[in-house]
PDB file of N, CA and C in Angstrom:
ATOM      1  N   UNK A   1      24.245-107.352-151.782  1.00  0.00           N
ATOM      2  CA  UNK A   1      24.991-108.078-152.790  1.00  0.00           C
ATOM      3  C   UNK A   1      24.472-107.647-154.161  1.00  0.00           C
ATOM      4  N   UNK A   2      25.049-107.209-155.043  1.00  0.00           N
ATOM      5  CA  UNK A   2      25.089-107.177-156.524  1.00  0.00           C
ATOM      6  C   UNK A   2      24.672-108.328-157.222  1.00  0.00           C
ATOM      7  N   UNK A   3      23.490-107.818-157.856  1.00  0.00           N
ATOM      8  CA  UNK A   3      23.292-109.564-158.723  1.00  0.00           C
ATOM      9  C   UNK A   3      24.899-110.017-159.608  1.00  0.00           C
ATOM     10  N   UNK A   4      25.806-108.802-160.153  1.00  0.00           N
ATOM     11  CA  UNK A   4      26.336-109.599-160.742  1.00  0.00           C
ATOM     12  C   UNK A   4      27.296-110.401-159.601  1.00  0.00           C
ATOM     13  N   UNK A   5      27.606-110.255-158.911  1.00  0.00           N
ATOM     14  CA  UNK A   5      28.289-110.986-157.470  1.00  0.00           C
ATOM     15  C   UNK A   5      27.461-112.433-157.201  1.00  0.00           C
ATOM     16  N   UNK A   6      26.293-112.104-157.130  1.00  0.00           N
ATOM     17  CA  UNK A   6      25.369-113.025-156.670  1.00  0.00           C
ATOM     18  C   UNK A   6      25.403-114.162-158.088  1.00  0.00           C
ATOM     19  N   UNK A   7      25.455-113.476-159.035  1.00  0.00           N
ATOM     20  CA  UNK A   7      25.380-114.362-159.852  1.00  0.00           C
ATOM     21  C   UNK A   7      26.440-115.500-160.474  1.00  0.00           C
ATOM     22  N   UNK A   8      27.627-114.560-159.947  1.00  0.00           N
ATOM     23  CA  UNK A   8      29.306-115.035-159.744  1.00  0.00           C
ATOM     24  C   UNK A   8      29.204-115.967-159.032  1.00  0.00           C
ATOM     25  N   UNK A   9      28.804-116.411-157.355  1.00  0.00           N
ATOM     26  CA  UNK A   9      28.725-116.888-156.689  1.00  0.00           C
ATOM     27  C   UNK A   9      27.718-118.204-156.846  1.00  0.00           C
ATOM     28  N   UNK A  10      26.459-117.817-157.907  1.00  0.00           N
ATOM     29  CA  UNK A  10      25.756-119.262-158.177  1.00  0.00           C
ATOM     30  C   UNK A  10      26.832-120.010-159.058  1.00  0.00           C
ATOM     31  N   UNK A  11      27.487-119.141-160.086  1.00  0.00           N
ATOM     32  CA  UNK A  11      28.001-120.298-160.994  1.00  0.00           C
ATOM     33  C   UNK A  11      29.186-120.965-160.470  1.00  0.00           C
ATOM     34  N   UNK A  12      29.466-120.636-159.503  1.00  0.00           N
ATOM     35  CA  UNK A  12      30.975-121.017-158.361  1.00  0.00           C
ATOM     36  C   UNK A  12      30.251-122.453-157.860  1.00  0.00           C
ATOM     37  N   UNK A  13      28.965-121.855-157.325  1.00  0.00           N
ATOM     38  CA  UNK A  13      28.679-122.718-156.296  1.00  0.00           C
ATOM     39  C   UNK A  13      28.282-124.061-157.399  1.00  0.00           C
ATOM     40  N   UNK A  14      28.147-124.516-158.680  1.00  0.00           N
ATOM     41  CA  UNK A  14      28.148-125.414-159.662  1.00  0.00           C
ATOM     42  C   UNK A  14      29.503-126.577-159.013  1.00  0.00           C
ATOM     43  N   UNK A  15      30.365-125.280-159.440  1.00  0.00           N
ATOM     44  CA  UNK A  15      32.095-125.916-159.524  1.00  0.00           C
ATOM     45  C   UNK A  15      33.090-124.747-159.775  1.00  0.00           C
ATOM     46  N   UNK A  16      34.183-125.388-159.315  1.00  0.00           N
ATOM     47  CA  UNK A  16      35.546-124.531-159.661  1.00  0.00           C
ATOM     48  C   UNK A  16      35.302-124.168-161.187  1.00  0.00           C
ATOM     49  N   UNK A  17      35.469-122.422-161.562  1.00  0.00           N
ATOM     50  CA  UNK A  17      35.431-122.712-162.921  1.00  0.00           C
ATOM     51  C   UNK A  17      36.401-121.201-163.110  1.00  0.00           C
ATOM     52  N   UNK A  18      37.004-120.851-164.040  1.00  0.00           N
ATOM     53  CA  UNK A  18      37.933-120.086-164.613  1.00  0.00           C
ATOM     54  C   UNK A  18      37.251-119.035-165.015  1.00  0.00           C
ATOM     55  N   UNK A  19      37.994-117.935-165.505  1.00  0.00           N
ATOM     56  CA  UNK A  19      37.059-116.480-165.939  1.00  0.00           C
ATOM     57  C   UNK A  19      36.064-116.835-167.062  1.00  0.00           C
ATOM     58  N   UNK A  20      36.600-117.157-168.176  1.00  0.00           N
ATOM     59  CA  UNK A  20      35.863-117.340-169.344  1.00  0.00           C
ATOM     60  C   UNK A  20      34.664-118.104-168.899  1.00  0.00           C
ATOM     61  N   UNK A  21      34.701-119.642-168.200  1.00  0.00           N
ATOM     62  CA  UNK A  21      34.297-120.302-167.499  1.00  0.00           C
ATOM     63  C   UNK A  21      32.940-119.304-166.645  1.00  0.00           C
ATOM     64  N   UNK A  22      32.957-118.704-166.021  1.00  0.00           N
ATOM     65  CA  UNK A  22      32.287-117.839-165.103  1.00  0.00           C
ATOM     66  C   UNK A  22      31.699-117.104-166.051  1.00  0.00           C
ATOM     67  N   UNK A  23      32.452-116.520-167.127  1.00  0.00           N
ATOM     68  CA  UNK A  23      31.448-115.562-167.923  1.00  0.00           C
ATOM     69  C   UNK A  23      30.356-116.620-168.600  1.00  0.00           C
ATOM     70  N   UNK A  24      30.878-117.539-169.282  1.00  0.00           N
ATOM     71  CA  UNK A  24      29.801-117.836-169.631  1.00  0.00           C
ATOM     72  C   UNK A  24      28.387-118.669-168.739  1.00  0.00           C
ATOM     73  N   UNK A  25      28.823-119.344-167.920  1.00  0.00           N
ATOM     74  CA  UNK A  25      27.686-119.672-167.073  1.00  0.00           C
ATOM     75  C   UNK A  25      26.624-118.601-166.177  1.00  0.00           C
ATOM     76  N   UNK A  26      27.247-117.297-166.404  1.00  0.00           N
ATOM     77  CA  UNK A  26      26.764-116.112-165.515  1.00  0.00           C
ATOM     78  C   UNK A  26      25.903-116.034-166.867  1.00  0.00           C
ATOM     79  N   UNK A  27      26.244-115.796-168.020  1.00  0.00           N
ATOM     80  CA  UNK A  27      25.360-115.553-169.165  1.00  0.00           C
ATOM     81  C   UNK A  27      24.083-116.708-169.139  1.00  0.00           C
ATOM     82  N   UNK A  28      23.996-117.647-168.829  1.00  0.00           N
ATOM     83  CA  UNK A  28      23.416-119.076-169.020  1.00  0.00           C
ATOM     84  C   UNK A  28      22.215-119.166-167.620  1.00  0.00           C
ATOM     85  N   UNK A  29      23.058-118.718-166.766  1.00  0.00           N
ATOM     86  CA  UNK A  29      22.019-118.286-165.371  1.00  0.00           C
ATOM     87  C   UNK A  29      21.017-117.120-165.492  1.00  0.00           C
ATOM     88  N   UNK A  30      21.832-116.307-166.244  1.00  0.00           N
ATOM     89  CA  UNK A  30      20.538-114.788-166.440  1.00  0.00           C
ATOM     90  C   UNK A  30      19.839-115.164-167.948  1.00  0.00           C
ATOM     91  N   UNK A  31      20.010-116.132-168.707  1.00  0.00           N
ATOM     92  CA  UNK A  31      19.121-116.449-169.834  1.00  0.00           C
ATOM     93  C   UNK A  31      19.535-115.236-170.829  1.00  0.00           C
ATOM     94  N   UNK A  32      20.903-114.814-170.532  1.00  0.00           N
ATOM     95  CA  UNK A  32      21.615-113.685-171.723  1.00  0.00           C
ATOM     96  C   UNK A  32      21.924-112.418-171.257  1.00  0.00           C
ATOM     97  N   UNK A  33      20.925-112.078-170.401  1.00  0.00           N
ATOM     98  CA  UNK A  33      20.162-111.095-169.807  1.00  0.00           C
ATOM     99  C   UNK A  33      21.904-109.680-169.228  1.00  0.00           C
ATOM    100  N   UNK A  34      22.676-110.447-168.847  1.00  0.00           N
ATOM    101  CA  UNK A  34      23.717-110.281-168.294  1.00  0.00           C
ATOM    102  C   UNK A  34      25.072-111.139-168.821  1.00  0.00           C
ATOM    103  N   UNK A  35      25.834-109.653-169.287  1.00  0.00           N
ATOM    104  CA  UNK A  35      27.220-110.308-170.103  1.00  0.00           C
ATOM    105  C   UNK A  35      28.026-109.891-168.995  1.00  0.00           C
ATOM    106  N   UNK A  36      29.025-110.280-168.772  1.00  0.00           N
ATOM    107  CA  UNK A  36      30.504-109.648-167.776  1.00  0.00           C
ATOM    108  C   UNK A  36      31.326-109.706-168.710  1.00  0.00           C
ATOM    109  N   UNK A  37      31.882-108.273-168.816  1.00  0.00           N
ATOM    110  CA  UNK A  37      34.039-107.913-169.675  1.00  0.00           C
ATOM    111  C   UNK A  37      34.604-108.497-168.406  1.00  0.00           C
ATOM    112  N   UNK A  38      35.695-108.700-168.922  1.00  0.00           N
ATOM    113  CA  UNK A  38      36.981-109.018-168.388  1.00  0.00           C
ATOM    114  C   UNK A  38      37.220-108.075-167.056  1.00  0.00           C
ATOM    115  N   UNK A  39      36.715-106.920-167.475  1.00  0.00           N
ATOM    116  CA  UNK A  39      37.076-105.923-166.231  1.00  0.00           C
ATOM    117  C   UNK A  39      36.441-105.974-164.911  1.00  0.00           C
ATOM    118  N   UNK A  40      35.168-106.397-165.297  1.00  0.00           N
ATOM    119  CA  UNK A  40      34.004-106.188-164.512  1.00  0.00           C
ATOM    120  C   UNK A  40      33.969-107.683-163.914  1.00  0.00           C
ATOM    121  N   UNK A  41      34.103-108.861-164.615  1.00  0.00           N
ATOM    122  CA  UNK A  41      34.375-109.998-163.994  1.00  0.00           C
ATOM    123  C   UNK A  41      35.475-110.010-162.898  1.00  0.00           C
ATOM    124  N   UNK A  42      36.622-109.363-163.258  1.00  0.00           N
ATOM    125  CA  UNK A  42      38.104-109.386-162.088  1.00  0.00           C
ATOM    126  C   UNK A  42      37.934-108.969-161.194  1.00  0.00           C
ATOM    127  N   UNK A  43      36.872-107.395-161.365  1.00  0.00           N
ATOM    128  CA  UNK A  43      36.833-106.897-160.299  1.00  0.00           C
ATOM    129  C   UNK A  43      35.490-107.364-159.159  1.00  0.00           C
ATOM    130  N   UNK A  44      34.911-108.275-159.865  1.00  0.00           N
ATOM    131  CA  UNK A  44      33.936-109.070-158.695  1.00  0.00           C
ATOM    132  C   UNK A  44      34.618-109.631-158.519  1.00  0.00           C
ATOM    133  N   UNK A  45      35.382-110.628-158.949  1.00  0.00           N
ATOM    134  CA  UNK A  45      36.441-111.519-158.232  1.00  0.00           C
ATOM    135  C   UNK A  45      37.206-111.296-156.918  1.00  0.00           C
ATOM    136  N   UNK A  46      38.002-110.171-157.204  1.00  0.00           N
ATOM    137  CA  UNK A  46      38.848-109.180-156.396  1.00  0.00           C
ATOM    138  C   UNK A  46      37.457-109.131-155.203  1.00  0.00           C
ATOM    139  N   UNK A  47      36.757-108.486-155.558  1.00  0.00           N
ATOM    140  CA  UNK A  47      35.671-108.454-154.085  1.00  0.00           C
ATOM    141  C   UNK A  47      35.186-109.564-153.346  1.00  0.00           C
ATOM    142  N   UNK A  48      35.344-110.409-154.028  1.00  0.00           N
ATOM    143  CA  UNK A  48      34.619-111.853-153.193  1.00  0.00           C
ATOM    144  C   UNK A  48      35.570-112.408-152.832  1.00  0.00           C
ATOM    145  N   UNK A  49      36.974-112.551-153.319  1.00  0.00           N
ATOM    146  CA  UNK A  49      38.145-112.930-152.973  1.00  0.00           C
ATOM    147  C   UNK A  49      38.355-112.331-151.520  1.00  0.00           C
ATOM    148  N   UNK A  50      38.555-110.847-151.200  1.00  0.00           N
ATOM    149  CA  UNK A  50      38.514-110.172-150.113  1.00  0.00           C
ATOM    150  C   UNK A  50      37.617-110.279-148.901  1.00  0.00           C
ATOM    151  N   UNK A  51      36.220-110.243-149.544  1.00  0.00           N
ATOM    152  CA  UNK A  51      35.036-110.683-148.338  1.00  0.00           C
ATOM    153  C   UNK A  51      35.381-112.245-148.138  1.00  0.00           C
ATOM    154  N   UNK A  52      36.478-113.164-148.754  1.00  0.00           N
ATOM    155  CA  UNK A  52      36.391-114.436-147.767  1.00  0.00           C
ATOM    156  C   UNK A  52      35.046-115.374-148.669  1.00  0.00           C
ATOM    157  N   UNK A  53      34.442-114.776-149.632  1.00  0.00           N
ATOM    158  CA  UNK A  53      33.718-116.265-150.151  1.00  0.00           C
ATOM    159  C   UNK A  53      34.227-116.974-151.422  1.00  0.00           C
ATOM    160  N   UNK A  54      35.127-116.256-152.262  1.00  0.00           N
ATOM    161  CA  UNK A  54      35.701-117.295-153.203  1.00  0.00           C
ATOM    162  C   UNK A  54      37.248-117.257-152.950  1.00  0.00           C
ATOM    163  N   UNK A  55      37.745-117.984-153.620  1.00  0.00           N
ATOM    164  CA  UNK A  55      39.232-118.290-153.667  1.00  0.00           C
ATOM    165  C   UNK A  55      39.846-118.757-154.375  1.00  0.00           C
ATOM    166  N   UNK A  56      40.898-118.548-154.708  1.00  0.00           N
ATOM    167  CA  UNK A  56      42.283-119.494-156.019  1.00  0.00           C
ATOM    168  C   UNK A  56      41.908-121.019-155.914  1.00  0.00           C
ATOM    169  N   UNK A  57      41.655-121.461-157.150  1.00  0.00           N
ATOM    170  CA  UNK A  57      41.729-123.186-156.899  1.00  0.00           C
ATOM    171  C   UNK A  57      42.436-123.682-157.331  1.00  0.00           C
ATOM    172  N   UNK A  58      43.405-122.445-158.224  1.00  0.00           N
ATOM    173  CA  UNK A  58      44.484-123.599-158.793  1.00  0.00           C
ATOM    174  C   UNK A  58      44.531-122.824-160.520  1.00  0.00           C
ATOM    175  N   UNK A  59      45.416-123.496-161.314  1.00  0.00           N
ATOM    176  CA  UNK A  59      45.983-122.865-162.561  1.00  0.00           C
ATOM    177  C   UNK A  59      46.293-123.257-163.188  1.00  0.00           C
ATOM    178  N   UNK A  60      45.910-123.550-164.444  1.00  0.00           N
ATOM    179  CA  UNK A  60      46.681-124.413-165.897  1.00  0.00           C
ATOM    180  C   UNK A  60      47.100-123.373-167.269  1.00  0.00           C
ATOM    181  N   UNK A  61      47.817-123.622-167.861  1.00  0.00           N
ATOM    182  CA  UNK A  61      47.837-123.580-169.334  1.00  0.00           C
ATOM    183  C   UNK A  61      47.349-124.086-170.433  1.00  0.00           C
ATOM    184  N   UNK A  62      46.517-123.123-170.830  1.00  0.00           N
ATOM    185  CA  UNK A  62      45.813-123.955-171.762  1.00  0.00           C
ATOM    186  C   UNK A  62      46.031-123.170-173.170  1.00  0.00           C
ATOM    187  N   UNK A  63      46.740-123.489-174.576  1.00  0.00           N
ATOM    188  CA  UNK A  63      47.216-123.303-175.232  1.00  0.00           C
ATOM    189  C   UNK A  63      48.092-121.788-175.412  1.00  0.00           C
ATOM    190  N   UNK A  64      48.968-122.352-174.496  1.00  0.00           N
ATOM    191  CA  UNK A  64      49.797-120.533-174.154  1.00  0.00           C
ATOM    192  C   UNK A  64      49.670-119.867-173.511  1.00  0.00           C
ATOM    193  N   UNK A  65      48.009-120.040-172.808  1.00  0.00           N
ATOM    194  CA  UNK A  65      47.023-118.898-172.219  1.00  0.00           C
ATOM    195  C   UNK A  65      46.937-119.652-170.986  1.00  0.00           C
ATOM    196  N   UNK A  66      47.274-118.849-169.433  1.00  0.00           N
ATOM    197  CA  UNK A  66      47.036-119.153-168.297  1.00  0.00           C
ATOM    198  C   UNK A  66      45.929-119.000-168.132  1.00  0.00           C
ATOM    199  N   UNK A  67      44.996-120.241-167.326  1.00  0.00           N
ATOM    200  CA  UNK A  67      43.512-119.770-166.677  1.00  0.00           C
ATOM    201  C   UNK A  67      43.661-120.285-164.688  1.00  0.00           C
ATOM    202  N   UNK A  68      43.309-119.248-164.346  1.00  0.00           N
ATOM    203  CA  UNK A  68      43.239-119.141-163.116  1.00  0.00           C
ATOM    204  C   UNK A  68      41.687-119.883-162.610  1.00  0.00           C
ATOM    205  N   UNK A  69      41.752-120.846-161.876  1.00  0.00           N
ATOM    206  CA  UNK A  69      40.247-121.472-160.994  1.00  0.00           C
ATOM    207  C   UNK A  69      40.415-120.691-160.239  1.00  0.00           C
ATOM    208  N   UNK A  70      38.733-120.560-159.719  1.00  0.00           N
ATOM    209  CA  UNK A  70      38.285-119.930-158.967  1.00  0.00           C
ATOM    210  C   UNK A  70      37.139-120.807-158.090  1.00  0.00           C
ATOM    211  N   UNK A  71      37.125-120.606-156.796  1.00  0.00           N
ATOM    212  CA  UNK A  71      35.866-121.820-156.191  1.00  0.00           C
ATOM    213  C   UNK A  71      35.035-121.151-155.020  1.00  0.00           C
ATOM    214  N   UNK A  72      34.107-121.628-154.948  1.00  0.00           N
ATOM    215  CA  UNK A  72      33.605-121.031-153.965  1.00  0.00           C
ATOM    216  C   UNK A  72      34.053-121.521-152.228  1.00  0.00           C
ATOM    217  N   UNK A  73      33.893-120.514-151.210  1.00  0.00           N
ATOM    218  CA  UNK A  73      33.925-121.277-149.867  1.00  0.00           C
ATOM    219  C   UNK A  73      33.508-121.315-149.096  1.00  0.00           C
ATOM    220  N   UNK A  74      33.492-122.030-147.860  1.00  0.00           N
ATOM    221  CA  UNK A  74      32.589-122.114-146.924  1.00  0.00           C
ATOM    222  C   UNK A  74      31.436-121.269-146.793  1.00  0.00           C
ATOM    223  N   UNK A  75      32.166-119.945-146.022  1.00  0.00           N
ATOM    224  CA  UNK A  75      31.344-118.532-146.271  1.00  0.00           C
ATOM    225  C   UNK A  75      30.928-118.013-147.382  1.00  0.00           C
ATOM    226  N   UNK A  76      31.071-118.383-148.585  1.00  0.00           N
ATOM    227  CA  UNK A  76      30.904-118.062-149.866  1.00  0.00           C
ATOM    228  C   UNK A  76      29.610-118.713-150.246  1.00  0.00           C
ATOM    229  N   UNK A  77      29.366-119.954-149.688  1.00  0.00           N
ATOM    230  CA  UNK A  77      28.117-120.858-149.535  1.00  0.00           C
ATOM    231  C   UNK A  77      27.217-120.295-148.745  1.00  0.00           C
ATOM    232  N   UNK A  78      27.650-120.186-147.820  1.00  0.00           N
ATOM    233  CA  UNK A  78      26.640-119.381-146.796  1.00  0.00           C
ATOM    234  C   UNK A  78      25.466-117.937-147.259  1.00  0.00           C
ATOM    235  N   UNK A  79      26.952-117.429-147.982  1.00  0.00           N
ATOM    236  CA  UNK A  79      26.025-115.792-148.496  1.00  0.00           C
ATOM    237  C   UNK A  79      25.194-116.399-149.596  1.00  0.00           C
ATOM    238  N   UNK A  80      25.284-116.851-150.250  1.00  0.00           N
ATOM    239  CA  UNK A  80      24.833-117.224-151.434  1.00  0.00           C
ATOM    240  C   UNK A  80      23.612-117.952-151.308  1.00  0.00           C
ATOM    241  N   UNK A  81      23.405-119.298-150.433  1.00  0.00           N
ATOM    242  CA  UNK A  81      21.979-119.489-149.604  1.00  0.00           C
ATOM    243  C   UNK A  81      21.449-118.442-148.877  1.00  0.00           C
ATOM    244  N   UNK A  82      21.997-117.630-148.077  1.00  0.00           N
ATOM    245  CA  UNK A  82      21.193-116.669-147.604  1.00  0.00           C
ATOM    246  C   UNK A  82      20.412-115.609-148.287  1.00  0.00           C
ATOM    247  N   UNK A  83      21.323-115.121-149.366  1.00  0.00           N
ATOM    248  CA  UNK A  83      20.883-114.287-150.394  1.00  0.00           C
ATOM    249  C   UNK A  83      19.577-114.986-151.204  1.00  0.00           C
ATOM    250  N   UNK A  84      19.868-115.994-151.682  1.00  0.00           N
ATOM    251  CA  UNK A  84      18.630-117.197-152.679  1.00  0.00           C
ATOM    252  C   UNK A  84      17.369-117.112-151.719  1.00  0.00           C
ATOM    253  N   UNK A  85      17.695-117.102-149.862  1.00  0.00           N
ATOM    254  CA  UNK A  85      16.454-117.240-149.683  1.00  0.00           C
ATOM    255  C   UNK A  85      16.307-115.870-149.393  1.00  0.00           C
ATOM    256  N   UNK A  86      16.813-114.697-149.078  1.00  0.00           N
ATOM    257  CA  UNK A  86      16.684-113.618-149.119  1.00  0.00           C
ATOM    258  C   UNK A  86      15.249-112.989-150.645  1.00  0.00           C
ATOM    259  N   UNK A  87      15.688-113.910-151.487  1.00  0.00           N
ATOM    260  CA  UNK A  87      15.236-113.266-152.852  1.00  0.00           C
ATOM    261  C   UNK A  87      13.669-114.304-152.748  1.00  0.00           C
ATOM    262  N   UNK A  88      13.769-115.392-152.582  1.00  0.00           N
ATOM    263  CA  UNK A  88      12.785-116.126-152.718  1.00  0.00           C
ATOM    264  C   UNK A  88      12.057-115.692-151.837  1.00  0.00           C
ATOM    265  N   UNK A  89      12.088-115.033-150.070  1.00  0.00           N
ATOM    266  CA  UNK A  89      10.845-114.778-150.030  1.00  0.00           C
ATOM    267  C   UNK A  89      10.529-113.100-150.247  1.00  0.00           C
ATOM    268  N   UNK A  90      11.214-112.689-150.929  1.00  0.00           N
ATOM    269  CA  UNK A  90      10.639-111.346-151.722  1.00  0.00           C
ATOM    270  C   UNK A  90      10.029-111.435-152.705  1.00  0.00           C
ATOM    271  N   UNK A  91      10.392-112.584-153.320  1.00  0.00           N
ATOM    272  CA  UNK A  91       9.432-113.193-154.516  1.00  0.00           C
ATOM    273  C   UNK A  91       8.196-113.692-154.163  1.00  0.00           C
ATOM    274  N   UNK A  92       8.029-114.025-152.814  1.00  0.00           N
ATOM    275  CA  UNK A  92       6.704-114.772-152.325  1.00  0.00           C
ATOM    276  C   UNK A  92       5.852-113.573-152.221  1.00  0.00           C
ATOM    277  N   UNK A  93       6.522-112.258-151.441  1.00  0.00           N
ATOM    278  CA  UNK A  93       5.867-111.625-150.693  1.00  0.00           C
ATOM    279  C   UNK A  93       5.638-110.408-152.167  1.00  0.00           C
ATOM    280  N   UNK A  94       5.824-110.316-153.334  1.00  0.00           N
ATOM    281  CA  UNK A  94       5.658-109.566-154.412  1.00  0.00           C
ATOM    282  C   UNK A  94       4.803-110.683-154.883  1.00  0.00           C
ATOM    283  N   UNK A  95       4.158-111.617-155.398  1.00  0.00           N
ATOM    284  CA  UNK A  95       3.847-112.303-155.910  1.00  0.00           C
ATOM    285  C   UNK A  95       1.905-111.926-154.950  1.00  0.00           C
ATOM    286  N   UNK A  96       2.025-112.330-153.582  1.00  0.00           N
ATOM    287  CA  UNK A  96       1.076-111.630-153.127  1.00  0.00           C
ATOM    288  C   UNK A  96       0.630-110.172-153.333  1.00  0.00           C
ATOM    289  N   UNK A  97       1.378-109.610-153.893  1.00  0.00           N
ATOM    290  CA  UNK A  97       1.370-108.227-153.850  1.00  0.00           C
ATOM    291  C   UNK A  97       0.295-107.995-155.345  1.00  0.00           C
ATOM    292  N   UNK A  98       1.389-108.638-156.158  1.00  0.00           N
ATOM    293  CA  UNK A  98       1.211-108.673-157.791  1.00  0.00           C
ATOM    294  C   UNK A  98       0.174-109.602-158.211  1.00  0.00           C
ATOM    295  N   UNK A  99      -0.169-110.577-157.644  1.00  0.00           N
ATOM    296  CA  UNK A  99      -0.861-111.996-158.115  1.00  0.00           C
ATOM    297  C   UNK A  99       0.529-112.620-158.307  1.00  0.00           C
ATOM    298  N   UNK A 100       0.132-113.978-159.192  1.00  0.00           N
ATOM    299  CA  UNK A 100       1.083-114.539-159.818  1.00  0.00           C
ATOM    300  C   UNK A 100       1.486-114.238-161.327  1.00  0.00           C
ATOM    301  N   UNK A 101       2.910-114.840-161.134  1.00  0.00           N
ATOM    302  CA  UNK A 101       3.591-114.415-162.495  1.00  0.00           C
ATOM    303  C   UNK A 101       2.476-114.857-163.862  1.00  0.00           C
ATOM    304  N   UNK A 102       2.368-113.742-164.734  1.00  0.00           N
ATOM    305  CA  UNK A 102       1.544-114.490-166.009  1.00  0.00           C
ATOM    306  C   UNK A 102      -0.035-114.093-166.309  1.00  0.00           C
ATOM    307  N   UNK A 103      -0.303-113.839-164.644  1.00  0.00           N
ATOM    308  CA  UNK A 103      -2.012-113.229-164.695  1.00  0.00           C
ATOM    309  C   UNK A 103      -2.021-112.229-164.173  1.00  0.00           C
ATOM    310  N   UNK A 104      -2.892-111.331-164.568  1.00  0.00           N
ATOM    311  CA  UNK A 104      -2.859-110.215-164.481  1.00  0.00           C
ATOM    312  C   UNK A 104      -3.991-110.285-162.754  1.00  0.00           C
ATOM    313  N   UNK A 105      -3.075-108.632-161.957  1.00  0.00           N
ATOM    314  CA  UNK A 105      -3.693-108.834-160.745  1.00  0.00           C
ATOM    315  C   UNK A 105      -5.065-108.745-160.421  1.00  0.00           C
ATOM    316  N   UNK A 106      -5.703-108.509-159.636  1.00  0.00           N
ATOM    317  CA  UNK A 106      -7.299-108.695-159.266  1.00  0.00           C
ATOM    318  C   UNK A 106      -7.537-107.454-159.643  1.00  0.00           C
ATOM    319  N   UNK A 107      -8.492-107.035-160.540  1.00  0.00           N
ATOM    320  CA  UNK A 107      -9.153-105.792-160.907  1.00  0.00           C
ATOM    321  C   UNK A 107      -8.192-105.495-162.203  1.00  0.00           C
ATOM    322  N   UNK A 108      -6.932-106.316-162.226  1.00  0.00           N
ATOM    323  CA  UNK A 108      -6.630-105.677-163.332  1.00  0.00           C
ATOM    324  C   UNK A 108      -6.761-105.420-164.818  1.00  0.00           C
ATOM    325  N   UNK A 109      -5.936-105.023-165.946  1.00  0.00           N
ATOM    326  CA  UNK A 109      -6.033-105.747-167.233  1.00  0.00           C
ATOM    327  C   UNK A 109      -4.829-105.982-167.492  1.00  0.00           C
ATOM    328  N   UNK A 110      -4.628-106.632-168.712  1.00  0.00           N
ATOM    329  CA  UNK A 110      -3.733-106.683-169.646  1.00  0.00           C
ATOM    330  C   UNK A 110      -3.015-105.273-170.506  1.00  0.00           C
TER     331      UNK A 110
END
């Protein structure tokens, strides 16, 4: 999975939320770190739509401008816990590796 997918999929898993919607909470989850265009957002969409974990939730107008929901699903939940713990214990098992975040490892320096 692609963090930006993965990261599509945390802000789903919040709530139903629309493109703009998605861009910005994907920005808010990576602490900036990660912007999505329009292009690059659709076309994760388009992929997660296909693999079966997100889906249409529905559609309004909002001043002229159609916004399409988007939600996460069943299986869409599934990858998305699996992946989180996928990452968390790579984080455990680097963390042994590295020390912990902030101090420098055994023998090391700054």
């Amino acid at each position: 999975m692609t963090e930006q997918s993965y990261l599509v999929l945390l802000a789903l898993a919040e709530e139903p939320r629309h493109g703009y919607g998605i861009v910005q909470a994907v920005r808010e989850l990576s602490d900036g770190e990660v912007r999505l265009g329009a292009g690059t957002l659709y076309g994760v969409l388009d992929r997660l739509v296909a693999a079966g974990w997100t889906e249409a939730a529905g559609e309004e107008v909002v001043d002229g401008r159609l916004r399409r929901y988007y939600r996460l699903t069943g299986q869409g939940r599934e990858a998305v816990t699996a992946h989180t713990e996928r990452l968390a214990a790579l984080a455990r098992r680097a963390s042994r590796v590295v020390g912990p975040v902030g101090r420098p490892a055994a023998g090391g320096a700054w």
